[in-house]
Protein backbone atom coordinates (compact mmCIF):
# COMPACT_ATOMS: atom_id res chain seq x y z
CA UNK A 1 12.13 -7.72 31.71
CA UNK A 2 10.87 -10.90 31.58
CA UNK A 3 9.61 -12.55 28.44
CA UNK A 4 5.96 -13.06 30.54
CA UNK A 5 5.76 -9.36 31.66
CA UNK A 6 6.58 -8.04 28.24
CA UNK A 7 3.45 -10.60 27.17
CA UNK A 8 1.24 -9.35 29.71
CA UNK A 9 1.80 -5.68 28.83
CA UNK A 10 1.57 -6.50 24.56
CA UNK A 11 -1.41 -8.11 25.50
CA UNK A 12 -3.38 -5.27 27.52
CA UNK A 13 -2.33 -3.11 24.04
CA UNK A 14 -3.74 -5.92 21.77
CA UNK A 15 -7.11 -5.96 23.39
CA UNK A 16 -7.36 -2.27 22.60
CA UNK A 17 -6.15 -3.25 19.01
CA UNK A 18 -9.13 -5.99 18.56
CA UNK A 19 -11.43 -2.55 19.38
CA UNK A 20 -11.11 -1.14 16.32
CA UNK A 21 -13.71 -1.80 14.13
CA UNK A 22 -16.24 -1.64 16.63
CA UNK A 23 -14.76 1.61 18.60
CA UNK A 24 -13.67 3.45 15.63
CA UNK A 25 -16.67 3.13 13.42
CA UNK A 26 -17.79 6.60 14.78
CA UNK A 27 -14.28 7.99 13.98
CA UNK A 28 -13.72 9.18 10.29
CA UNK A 29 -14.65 6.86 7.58
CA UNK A 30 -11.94 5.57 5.07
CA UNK A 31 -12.82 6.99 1.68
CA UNK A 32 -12.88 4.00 -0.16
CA UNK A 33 -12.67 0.18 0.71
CA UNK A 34 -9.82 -1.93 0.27
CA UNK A 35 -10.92 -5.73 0.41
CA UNK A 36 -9.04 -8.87 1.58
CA UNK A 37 -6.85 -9.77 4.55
CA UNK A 38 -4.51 -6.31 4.17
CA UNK A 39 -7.79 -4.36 3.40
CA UNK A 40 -9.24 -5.22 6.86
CA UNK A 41 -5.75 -5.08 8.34
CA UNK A 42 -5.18 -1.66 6.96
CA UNK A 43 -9.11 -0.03 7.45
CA UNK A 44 -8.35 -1.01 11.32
CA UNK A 45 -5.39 0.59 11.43
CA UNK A 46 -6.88 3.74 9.78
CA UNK A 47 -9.19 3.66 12.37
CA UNK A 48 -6.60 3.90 15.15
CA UNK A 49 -4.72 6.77 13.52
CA UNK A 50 -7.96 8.38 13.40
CA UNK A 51 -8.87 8.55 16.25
CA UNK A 52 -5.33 9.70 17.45
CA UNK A 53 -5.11 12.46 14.45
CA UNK A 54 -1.94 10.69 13.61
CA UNK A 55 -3.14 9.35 9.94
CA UNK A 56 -0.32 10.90 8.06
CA UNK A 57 2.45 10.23 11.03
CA UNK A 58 1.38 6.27 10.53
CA UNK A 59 1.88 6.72 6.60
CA UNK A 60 5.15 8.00 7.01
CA UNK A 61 5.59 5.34 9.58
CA UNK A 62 4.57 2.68 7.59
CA UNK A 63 7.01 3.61 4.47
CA UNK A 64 9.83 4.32 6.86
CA UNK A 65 9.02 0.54 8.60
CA UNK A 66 8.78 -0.79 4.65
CA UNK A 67 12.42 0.19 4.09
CA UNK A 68 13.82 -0.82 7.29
CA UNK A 69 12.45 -4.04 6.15
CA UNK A 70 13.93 -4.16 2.84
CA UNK A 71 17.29 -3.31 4.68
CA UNK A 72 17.25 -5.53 7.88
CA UNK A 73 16.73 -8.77 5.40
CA UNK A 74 17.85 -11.23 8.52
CA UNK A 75 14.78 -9.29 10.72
CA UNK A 76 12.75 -10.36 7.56
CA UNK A 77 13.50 -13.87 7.82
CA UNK A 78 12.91 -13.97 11.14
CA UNK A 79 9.42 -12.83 10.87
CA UNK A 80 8.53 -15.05 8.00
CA UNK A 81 10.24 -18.00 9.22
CA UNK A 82 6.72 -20.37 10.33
CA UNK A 83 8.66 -22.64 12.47
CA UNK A 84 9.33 -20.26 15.35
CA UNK A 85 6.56 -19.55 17.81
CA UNK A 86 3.90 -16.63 17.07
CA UNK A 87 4.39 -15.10 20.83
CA UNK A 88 7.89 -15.35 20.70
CA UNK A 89 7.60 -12.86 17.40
CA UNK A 90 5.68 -11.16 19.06
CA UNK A 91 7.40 -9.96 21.55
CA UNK A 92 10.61 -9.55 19.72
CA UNK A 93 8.87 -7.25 17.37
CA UNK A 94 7.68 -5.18 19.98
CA UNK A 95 10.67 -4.81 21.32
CA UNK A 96 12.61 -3.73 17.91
CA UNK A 97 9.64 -1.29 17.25
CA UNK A 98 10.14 0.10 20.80
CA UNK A 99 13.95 0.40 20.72
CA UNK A 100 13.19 2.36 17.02
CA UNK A 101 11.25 4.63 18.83
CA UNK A 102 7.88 3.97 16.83
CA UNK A 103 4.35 5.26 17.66
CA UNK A 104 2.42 3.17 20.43
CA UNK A 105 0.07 2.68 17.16
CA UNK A 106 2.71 1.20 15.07
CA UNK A 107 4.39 -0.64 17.76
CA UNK A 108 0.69 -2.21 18.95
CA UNK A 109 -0.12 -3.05 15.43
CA UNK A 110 3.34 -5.09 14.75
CA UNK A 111 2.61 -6.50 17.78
CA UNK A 112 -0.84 -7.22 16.67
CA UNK A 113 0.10 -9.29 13.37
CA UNK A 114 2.77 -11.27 14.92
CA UNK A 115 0.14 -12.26 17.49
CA UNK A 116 -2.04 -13.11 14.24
CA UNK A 117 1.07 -15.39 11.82
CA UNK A 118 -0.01 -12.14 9.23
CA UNK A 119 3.53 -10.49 9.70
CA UNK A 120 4.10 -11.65 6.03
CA UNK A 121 1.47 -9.57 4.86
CA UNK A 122 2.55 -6.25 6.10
CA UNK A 123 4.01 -5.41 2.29
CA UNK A 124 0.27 -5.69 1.33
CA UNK A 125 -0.97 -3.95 4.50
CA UNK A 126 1.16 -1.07 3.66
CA UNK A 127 0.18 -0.84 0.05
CA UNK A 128 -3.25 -1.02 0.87
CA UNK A 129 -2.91 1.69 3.88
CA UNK A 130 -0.80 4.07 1.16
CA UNK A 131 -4.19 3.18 -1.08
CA UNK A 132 -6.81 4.83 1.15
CA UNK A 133 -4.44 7.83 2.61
CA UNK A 134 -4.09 8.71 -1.57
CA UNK A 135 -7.90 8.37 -1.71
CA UNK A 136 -8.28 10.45 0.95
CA UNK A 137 -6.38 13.00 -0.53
CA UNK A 138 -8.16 12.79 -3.83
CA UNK A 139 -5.20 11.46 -5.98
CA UNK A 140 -5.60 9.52 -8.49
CA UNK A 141 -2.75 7.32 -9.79
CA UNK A 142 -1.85 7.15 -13.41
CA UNK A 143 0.60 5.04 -14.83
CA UNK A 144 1.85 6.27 -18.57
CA UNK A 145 4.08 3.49 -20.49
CA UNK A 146 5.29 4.64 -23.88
CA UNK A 147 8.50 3.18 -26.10
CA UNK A 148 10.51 6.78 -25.25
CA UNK A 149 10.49 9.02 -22.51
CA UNK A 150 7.82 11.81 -23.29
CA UNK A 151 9.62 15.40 -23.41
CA UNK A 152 8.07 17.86 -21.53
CA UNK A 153 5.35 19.64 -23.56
CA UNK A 154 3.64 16.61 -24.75
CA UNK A 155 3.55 15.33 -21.44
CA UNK A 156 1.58 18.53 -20.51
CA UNK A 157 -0.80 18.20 -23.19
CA UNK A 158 -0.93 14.68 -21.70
CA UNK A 159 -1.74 15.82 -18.61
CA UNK A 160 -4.43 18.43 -18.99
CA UNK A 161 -6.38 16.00 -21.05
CA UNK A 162 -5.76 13.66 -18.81
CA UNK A 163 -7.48 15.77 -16.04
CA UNK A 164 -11.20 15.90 -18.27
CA UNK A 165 -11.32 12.01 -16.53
CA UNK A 166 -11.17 12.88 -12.98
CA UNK A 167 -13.16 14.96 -10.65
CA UNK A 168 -12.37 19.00 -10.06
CA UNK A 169 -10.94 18.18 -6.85
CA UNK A 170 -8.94 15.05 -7.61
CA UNK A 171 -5.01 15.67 -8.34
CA UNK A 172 -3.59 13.41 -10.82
CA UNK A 173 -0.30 11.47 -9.84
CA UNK A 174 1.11 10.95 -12.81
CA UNK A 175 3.94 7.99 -13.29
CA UNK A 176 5.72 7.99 -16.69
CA UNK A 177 7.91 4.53 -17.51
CA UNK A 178 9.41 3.96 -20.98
CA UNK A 179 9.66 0.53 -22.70
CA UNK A 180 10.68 -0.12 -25.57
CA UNK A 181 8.76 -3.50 -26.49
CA UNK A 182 5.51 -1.62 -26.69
CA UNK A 183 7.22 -0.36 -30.45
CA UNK A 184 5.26 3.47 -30.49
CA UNK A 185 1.89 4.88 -28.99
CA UNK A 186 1.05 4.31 -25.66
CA UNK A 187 -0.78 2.77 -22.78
CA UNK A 188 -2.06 4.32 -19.97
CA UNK A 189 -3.42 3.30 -16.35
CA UNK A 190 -5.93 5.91 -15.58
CA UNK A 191 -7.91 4.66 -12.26
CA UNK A 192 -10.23 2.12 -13.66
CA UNK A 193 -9.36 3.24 -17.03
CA UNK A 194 -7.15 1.19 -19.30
CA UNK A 195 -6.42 2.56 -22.32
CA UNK A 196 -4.08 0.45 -24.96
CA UNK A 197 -2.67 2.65 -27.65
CA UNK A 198 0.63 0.83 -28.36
CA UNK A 199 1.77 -0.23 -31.66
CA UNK A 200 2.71 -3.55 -30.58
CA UNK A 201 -0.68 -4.18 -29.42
CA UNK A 202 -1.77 -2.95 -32.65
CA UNK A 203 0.62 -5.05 -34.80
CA UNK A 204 -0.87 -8.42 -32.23
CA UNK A 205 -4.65 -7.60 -33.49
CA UNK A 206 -3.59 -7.11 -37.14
CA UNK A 207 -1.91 -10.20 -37.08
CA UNK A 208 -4.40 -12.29 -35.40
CA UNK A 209 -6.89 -10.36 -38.33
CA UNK A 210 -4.96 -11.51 -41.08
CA UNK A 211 -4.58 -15.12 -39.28
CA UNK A 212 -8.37 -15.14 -39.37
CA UNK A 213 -7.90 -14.44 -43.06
CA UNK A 214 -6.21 -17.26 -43.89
């Protein structure tokens, strides 16, 4: 197919791309708002999905299309590379979404970004796409850093108490990292909580104190 047909027909899909925030508005709303060039990129694309029922199927989509990325590092290159033309991204990416058997939503949106020079920001499109699907499904991310791995009853105890911070019918996602550097104690990433219990942090104010001292 010629290069020009292949533009004609990614273009007829783009226009109903550039619909979405003006089509979909009546469609379900996004539980919470994601700012910035991947926010809008991602709160269109949730509108598409919506209105298709397919808001899951573009999640998986989208972390499935995140590691082909990762894998395919020349396709990469090729995307990011700012010397070659926008169209002629375009419809190459079209055409490797199509051949990988992608949604029409997935392969319209790729299409979409080339069109746009914002195929470098599908990483942060993706994150902040993943970040209103787990809003939507009331989990809450914590991130728990502590010098050794917890064993499995404290980090119970951890976890119900935990639970007093967030809503009945939120589910905490907990995420439990060990590093050493913090000394002993903890710190934890609770939502928009932040709570620094580590004993290096500890040892840095006590030091600064006695500083102050002297």
């Amino acid at each position: 197919m010629a290069l020009s047909t292949v533009r004609a027909a990614n273009m007829r899909n783009l226009n109903f791309i550039r619909s979405f925030s003006t089509t979909y508005a009546r469609l379900e709303k996004a539980p919470i708002q994601v700012f910035g060039v991947e926010g809008r990129y991602a709160h269109a694309l949730f509108g598409a999905a919506s209105q298709k029922s397919s808001l899951d199927k573009v999640e998986a989509e989208l972390l499935k299309l995140r590691d082909m990325f990762k894998k395919e590092t020349k396709l990469t290159e090729y995307c990011k590379d700012p010397s070659i033309n926008k169209y002629e991204k375009q419809d190459v990416i079209v055409q490797v979404m199509t051949s990988k058997k992608y949604s029409d939503i997935i392969v319209n949106f790729m299409g979409l970004l080339a069109e746009n020079s914002r195929l470098k920001r599908l990483d942060g499109v993706i994150n902040a796409y993943t970040k209103i699907m787990r809003a939507r499904r009331g989990e809450v991310d914590c991130k728990i850093v502590t010098a050794k791995p917890l064993d499995a009853a404290t980090m119970k105890t951890l976890s119900e108490t935990l639970k007093k911070f967030i809503k009945p019918t939120e589910t905490l996602k907990i995420e439990s990292l060990s590093d050493p550097s913090i000394i002993g104690g903890m710190v934890i990433n609770l939502g928009d909580y932040f709570i620094d219990m580590s004993t290096a942090t500890k040892v840095k104010k006590l030091s600064r104190a006695l500083k102050g001292i002297e």
